[in-house]
PDB file of N, CA and C in Angstrom:
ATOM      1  N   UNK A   1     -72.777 -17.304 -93.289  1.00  0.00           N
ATOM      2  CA  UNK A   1     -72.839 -17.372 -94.734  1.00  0.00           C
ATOM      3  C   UNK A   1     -72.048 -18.576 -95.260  1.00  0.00           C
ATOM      4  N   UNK A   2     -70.598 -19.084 -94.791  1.00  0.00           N
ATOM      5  CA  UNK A   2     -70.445 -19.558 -94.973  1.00  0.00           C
ATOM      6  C   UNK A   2     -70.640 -21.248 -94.900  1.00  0.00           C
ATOM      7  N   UNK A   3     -71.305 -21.414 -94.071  1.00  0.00           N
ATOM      8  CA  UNK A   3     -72.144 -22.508 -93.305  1.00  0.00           C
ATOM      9  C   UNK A   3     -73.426 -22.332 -94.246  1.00  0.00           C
ATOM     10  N   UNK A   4     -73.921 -21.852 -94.755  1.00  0.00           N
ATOM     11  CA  UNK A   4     -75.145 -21.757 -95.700  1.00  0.00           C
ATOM     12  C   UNK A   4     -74.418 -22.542 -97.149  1.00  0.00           C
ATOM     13  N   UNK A   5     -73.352 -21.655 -97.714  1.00  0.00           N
ATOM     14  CA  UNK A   5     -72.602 -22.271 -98.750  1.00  0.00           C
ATOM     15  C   UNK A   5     -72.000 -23.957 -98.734  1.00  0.00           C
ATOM     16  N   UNK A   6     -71.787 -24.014 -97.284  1.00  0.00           N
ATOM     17  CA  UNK A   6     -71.341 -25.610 -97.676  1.00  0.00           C
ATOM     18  C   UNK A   6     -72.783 -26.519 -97.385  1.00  0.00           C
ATOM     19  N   UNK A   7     -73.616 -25.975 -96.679  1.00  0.00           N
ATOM     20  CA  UNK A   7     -74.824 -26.939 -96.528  1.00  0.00           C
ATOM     21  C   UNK A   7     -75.727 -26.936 -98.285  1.00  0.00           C
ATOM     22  N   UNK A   8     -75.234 -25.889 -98.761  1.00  0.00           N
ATOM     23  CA  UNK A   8     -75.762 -25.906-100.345  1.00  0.00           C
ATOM     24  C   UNK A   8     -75.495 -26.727-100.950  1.00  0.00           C
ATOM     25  N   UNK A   9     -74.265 -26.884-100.876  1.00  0.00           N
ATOM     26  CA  UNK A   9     -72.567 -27.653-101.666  1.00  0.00           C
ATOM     27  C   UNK A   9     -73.362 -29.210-101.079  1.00  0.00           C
ATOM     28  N   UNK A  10     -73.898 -29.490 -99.903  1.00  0.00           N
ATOM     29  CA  UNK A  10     -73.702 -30.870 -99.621  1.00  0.00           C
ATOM     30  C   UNK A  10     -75.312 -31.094-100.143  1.00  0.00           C
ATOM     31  N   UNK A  11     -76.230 -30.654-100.244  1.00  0.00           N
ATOM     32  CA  UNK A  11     -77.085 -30.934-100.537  1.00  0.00           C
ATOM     33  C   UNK A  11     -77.365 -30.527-101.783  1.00  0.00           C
ATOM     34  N   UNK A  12     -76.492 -30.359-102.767  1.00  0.00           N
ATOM     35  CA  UNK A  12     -76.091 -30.469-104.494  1.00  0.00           C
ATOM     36  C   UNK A  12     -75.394 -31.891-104.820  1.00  0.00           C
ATOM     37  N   UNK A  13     -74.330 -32.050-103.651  1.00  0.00           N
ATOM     38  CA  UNK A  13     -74.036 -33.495-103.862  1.00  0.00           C
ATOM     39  C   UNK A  13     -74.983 -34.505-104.017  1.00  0.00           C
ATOM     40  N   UNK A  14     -75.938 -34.557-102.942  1.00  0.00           N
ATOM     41  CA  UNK A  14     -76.506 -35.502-102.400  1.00  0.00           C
ATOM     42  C   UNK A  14     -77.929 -35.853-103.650  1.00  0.00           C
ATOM     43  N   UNK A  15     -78.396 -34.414-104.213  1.00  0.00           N
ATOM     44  CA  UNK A  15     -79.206 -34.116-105.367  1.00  0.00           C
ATOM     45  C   UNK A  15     -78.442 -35.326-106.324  1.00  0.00           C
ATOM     46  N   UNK A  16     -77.131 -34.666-106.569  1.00  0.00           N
ATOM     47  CA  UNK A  16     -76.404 -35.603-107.715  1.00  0.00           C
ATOM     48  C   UNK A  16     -76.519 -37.023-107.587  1.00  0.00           C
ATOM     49  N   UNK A  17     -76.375 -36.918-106.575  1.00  0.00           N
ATOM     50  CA  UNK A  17     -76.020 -38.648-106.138  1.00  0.00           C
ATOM     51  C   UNK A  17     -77.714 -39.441-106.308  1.00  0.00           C
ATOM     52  N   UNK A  18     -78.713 -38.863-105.826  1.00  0.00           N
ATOM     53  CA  UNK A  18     -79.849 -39.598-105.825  1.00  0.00           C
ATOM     54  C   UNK A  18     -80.735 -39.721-107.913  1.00  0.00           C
ATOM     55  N   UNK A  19     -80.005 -38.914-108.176  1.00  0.00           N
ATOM     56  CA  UNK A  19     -80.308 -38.301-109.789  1.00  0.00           C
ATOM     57  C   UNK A  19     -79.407 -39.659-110.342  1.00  0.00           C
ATOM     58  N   UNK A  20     -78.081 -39.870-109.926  1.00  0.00           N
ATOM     59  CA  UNK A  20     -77.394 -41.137-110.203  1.00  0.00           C
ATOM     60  C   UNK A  20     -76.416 -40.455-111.238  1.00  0.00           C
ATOM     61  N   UNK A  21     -75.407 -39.292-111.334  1.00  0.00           N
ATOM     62  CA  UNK A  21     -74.441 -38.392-111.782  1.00  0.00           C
ATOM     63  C   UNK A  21     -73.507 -39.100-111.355  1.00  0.00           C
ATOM     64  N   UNK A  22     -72.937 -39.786-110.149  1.00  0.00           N
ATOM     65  CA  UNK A  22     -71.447 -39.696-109.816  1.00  0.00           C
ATOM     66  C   UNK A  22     -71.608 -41.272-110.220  1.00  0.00           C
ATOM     67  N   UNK A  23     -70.473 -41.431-110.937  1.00  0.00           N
ATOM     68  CA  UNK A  23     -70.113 -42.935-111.687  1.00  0.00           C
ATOM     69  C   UNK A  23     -68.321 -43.175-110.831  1.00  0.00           C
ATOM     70  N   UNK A  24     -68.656 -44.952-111.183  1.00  0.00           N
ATOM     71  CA  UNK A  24     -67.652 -45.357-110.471  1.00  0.00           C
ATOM     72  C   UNK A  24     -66.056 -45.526-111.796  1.00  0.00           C
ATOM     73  N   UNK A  25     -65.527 -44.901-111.155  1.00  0.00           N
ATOM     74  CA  UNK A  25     -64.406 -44.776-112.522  1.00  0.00           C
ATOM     75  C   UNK A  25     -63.541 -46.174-112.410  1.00  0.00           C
ATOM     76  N   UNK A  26     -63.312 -46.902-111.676  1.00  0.00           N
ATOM     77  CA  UNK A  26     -62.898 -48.102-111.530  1.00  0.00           C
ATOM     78  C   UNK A  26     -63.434 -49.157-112.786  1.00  0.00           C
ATOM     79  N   UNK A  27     -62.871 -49.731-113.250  1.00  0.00           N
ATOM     80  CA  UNK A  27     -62.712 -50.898-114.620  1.00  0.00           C
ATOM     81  C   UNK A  27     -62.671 -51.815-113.828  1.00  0.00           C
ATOM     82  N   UNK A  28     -63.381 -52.895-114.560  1.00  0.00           N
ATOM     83  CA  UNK A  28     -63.291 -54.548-114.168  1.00  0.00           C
ATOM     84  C   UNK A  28     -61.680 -54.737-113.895  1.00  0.00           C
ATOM     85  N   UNK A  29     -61.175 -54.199-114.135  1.00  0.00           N
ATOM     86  CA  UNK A  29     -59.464 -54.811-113.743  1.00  0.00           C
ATOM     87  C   UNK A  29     -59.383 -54.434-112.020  1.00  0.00           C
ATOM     88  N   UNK A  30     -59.947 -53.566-111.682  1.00  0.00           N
ATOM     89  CA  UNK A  30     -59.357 -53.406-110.452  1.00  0.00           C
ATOM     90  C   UNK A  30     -60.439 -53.911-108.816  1.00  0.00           C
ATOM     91  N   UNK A  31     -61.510 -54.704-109.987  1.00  0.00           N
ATOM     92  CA  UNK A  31     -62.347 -55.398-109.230  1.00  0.00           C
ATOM     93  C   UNK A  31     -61.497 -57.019-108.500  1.00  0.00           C
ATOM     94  N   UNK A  32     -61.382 -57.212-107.486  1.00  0.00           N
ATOM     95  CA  UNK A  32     -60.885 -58.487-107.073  1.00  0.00           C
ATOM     96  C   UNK A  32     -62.394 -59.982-107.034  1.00  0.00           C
ATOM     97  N   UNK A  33     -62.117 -60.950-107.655  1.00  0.00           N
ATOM     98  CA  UNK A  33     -62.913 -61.690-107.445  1.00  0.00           C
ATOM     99  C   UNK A  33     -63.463 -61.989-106.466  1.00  0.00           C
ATOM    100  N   UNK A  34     -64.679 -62.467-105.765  1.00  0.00           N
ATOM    101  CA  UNK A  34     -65.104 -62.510-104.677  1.00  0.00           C
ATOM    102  C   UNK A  34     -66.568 -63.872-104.532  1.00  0.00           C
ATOM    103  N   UNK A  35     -66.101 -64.879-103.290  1.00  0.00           N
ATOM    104  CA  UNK A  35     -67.244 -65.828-103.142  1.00  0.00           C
ATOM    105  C   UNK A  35     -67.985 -65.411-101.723  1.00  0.00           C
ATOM    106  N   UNK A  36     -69.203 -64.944-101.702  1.00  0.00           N
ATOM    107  CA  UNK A  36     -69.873 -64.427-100.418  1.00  0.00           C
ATOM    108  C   UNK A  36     -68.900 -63.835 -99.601  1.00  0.00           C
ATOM    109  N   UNK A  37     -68.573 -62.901-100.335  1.00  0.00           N
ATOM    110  CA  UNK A  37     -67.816 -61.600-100.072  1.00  0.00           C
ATOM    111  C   UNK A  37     -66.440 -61.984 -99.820  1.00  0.00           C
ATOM    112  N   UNK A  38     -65.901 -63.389 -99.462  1.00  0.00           N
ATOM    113  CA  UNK A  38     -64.382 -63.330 -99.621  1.00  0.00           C
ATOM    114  C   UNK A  38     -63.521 -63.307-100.554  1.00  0.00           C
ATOM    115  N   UNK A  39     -62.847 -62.023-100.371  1.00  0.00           N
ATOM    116  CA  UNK A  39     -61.537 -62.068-101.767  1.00  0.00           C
ATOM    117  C   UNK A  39     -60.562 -63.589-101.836  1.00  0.00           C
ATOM    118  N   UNK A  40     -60.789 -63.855-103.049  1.00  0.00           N
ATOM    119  CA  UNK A  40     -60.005 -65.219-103.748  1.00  0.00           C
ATOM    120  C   UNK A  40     -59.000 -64.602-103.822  1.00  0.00           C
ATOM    121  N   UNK A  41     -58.299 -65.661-104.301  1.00  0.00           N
ATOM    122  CA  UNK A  41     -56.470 -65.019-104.226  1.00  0.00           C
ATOM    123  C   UNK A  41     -56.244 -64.949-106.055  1.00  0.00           C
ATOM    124  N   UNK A  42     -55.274 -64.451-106.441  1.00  0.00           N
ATOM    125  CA  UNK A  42     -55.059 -63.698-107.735  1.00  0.00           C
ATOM    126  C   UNK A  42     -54.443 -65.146-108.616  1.00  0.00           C
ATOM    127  N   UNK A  43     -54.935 -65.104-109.741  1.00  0.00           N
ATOM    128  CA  UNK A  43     -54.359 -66.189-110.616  1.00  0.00           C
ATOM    129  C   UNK A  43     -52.950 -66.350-110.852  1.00  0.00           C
ATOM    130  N   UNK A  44     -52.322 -67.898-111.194  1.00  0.00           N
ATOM    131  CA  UNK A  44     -50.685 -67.702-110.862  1.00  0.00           C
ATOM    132  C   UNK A  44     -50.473 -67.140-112.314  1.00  0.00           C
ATOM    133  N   UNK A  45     -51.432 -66.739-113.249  1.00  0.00           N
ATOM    134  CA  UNK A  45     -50.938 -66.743-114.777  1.00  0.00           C
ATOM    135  C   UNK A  45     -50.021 -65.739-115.037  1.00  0.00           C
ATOM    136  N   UNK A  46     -48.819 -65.548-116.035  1.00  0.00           N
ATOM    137  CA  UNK A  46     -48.405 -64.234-116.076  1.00  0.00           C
ATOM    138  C   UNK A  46     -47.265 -64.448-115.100  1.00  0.00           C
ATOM    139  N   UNK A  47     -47.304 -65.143-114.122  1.00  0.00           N
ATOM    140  CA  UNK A  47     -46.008 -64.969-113.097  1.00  0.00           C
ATOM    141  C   UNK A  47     -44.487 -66.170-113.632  1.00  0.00           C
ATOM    142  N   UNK A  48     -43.516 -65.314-113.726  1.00  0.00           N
ATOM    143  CA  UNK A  48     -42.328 -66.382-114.055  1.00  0.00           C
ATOM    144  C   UNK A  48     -41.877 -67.416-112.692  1.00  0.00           C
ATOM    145  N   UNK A  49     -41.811 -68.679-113.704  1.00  0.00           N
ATOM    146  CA  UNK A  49     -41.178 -69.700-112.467  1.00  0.00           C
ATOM    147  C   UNK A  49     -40.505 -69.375-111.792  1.00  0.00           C
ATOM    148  N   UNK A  50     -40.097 -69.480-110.853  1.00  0.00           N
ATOM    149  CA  UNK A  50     -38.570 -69.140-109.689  1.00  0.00           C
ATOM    150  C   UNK A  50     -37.827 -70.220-109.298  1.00  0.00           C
TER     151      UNK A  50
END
């Protein structure tokens, strides 16, 4: 029974997911820039001289 309940559970997910329900909660801020897939390095702006 319980093996019935989680194969339900995963194939409710998977429903959701192809329906297009689960959203990415991540904001452009926590996206890193990227050139053919390599991460660039972070702007010096904002940082105090040393």
């Amino acid at each position: 029974m319980a093996l019935l309940v989680l194969f339900l559970f995963l194939l409710l997910l998977a429903a959701a997911g192809v329906v297009g329900l689960p959203a990415d909660s991540r904001d452009g801020a926590d996206w890193t820039a990227t050139v053919d897939g390599w991460r660039q390095p972070r702007s010096d702006r904002g940082r105090l001289p040393m």
